[in-house]
N, C-alpha and C. Protein backbone atom coordinates (compact mmCIF):
# COMPACT_ATOMS: atom_id res chain seq x y z
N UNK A 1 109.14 97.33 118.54
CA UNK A 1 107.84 97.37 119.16
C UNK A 1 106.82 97.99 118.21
N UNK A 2 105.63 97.60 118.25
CA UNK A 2 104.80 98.09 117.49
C UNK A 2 104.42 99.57 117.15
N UNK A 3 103.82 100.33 116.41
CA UNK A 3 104.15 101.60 116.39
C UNK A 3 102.45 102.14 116.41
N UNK A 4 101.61 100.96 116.14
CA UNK A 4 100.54 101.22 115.90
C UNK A 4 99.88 100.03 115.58
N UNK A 5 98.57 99.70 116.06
CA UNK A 5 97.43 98.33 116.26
C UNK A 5 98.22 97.90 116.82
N UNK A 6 98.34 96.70 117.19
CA UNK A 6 98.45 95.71 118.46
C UNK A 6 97.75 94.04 118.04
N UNK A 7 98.03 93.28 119.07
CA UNK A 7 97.40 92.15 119.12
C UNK A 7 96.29 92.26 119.04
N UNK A 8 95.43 91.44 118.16
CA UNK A 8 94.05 90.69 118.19
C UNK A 8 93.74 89.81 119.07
N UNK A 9 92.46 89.71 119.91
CA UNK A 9 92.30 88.87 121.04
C UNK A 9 91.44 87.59 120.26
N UNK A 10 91.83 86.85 120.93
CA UNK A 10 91.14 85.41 120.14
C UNK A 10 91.00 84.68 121.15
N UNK A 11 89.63 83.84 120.72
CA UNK A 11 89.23 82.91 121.63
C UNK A 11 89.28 81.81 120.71
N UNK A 12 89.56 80.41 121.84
CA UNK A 12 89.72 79.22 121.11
C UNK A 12 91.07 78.86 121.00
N UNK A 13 91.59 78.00 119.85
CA UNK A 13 93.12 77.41 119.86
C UNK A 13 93.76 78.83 119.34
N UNK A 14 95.42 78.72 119.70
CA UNK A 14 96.26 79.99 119.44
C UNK A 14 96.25 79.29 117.85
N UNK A 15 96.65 80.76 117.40
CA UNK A 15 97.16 80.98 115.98
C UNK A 15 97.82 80.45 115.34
N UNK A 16 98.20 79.90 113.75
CA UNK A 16 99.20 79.11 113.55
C UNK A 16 100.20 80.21 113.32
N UNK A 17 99.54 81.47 112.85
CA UNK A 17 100.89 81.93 112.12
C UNK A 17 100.59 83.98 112.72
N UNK A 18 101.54 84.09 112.47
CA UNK A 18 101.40 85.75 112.70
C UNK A 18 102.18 86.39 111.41
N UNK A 19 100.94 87.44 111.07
CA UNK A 19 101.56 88.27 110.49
C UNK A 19 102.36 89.66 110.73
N UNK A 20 103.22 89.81 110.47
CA UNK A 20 103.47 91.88 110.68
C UNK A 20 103.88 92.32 109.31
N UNK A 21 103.36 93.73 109.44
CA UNK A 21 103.10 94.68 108.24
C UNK A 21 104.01 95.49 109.26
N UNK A 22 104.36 96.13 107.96
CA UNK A 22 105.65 97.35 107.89
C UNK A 22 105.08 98.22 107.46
N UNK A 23 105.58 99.41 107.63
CA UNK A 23 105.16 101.11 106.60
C UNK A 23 106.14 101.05 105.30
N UNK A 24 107.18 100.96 105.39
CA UNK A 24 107.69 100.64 103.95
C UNK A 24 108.09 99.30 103.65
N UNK A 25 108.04 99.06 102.00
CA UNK A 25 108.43 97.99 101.74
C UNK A 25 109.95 97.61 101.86
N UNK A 26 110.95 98.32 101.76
CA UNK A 26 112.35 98.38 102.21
C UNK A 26 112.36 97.62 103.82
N UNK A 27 111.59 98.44 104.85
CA UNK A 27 111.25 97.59 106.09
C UNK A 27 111.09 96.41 105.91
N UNK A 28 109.94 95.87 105.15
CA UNK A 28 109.74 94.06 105.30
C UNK A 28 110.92 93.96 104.81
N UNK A 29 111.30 93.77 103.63
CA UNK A 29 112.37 93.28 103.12
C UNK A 29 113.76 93.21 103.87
N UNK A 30 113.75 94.36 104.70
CA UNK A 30 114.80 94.41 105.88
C UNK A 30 114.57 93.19 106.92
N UNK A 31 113.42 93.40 107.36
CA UNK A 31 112.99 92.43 108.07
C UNK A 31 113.63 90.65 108.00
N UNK A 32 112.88 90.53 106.61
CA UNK A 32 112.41 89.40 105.81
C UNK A 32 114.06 88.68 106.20
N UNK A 33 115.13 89.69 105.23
CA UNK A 33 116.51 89.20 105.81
C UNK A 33 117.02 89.02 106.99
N UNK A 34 116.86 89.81 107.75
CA UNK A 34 117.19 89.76 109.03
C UNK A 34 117.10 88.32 109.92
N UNK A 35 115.88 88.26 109.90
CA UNK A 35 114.69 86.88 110.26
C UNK A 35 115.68 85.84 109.72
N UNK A 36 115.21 85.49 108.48
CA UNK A 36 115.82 84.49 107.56
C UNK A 36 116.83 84.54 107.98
N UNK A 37 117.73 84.89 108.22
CA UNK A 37 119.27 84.68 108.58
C UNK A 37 119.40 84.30 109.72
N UNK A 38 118.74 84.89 110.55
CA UNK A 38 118.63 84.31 112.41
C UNK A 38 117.97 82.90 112.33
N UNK A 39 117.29 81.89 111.54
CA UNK A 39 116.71 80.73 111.41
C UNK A 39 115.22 80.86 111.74
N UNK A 40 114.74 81.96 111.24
CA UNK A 40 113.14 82.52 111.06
C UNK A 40 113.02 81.84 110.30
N UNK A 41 111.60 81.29 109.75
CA UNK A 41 110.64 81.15 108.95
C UNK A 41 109.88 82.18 108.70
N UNK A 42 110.39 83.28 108.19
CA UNK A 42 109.98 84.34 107.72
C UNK A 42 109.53 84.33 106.19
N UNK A 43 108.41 84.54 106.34
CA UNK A 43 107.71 84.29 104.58
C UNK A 43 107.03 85.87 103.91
N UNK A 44 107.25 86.26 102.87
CA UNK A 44 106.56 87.51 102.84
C UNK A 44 105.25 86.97 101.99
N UNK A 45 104.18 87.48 102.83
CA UNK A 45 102.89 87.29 101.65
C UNK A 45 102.54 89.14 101.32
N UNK A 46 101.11 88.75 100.90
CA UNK A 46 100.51 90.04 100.74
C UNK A 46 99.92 90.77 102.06
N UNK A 47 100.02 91.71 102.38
CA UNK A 47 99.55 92.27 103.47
C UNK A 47 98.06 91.97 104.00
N UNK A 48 97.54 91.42 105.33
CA UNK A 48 96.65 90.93 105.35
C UNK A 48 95.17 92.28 104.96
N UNK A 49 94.24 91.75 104.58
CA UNK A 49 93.19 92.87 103.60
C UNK A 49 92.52 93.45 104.90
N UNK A 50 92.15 94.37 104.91
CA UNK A 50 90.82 95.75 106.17
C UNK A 50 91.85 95.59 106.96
N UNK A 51 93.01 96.41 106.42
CA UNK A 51 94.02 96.98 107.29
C UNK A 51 94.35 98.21 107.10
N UNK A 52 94.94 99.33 107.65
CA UNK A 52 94.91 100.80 107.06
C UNK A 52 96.46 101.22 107.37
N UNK A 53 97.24 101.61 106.43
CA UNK A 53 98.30 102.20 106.30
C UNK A 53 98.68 100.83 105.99
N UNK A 54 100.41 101.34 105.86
CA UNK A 54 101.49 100.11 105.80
C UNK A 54 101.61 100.15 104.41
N UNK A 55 102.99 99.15 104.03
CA UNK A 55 102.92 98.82 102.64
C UNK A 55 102.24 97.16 102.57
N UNK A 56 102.51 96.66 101.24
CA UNK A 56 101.29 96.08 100.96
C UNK A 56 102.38 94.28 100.87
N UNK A 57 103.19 94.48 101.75
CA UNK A 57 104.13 93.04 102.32
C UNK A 57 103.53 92.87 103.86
N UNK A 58 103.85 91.64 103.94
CA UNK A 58 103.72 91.36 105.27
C UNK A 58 104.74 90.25 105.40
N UNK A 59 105.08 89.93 106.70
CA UNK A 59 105.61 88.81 106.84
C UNK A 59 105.11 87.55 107.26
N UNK A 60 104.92 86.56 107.38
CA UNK A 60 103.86 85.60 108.21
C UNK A 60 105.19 84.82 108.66
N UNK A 61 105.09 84.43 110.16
CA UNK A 61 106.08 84.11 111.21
C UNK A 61 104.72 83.06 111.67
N UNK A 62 105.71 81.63 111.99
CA UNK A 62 104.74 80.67 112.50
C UNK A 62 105.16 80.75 114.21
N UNK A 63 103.70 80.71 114.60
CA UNK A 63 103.35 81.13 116.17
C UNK A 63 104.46 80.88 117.16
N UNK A 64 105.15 79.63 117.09
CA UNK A 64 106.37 79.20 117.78
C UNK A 64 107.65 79.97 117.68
N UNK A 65 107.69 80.88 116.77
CA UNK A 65 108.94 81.72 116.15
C UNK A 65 108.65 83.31 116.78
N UNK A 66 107.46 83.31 117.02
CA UNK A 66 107.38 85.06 117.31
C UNK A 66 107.98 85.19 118.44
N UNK A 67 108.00 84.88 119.57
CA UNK A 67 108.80 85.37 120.63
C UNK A 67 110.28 85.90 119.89
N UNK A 68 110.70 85.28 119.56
CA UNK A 68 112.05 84.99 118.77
C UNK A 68 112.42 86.35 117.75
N UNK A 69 111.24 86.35 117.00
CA UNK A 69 110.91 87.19 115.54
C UNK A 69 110.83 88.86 116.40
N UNK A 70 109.93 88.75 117.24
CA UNK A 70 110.02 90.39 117.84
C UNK A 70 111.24 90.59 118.65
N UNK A 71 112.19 89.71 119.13
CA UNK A 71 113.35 90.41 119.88
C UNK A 71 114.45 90.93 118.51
N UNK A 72 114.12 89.73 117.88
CA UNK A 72 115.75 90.27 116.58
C UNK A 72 114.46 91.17 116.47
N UNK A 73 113.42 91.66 116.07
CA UNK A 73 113.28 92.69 114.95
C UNK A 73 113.48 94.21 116.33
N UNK A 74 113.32 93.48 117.54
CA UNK A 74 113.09 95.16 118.28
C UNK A 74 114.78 95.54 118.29
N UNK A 75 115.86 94.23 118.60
CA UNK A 75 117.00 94.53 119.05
C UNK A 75 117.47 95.76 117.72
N UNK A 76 117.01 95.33 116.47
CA UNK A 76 117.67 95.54 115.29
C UNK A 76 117.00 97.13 114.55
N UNK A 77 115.74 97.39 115.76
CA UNK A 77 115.26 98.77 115.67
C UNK A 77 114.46 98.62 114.39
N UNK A 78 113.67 97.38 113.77
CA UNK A 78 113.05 97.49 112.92
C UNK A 78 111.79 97.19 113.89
N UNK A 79 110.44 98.43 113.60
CA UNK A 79 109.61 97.90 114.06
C UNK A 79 108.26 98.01 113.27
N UNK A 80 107.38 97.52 113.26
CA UNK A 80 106.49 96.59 112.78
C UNK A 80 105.17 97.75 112.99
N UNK A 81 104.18 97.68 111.47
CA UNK A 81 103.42 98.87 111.85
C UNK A 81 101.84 97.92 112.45
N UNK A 82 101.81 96.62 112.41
CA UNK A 82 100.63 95.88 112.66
C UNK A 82 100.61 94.47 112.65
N UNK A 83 100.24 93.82 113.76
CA UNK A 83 100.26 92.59 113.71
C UNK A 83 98.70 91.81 113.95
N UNK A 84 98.99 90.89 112.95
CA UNK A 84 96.98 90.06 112.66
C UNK A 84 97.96 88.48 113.19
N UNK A 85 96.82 88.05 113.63
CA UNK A 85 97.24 86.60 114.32
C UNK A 85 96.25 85.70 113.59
N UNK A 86 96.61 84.62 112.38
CA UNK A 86 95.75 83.68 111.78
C UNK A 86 95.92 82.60 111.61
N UNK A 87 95.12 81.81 111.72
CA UNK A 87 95.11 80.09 111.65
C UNK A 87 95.69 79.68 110.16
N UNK A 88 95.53 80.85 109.23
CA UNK A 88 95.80 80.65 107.87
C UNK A 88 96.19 82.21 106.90
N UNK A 89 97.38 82.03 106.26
CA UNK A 89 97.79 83.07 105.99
C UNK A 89 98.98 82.65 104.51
């Protein structure tokens, strides 16, 4: 579960892709595997920019996968320091 920020509210069509940022980079990378192995499309980019804390990975998870992406990451006690929701990432 998130530890800190939350969803962005958006108006118009949903998101293609979601990102989450971690506090350490060991986290994404934990993540990143985790995901990937469960049949995520887990991609690491650069952390999305006018964000505060975290390390400087993110993951981008396409919109259809997040339900999916936050149960392995809550079951597995990895949790996520921020999530941005973007059409492009």
């Amino acid at each position: 579960m998130p530890e800190g920020g939350g969803e962005e509210a958006h108006s118009g069509p949903p998101p293609a892709f979601v990102a989450y940022r971690f506090e350490a980079t060991d986290e994404a990378l934990d993540a990143e595997a985790l995901l990937s192995g469960m049949g995520v499309d887990a991609r690491p980019i650069p952390a999305p920019p006018g964000r505060v804390g975290g390390c400087g990975i993110a993951l981008r998870i396409p919109v259809g996968q997040v339900e999916l992406a936050e149960t392995l990451l809550e079951r597995a006690g990895l949790g996520w320091s921020d999530r941005v929701d973007a059409d492009d990432l």
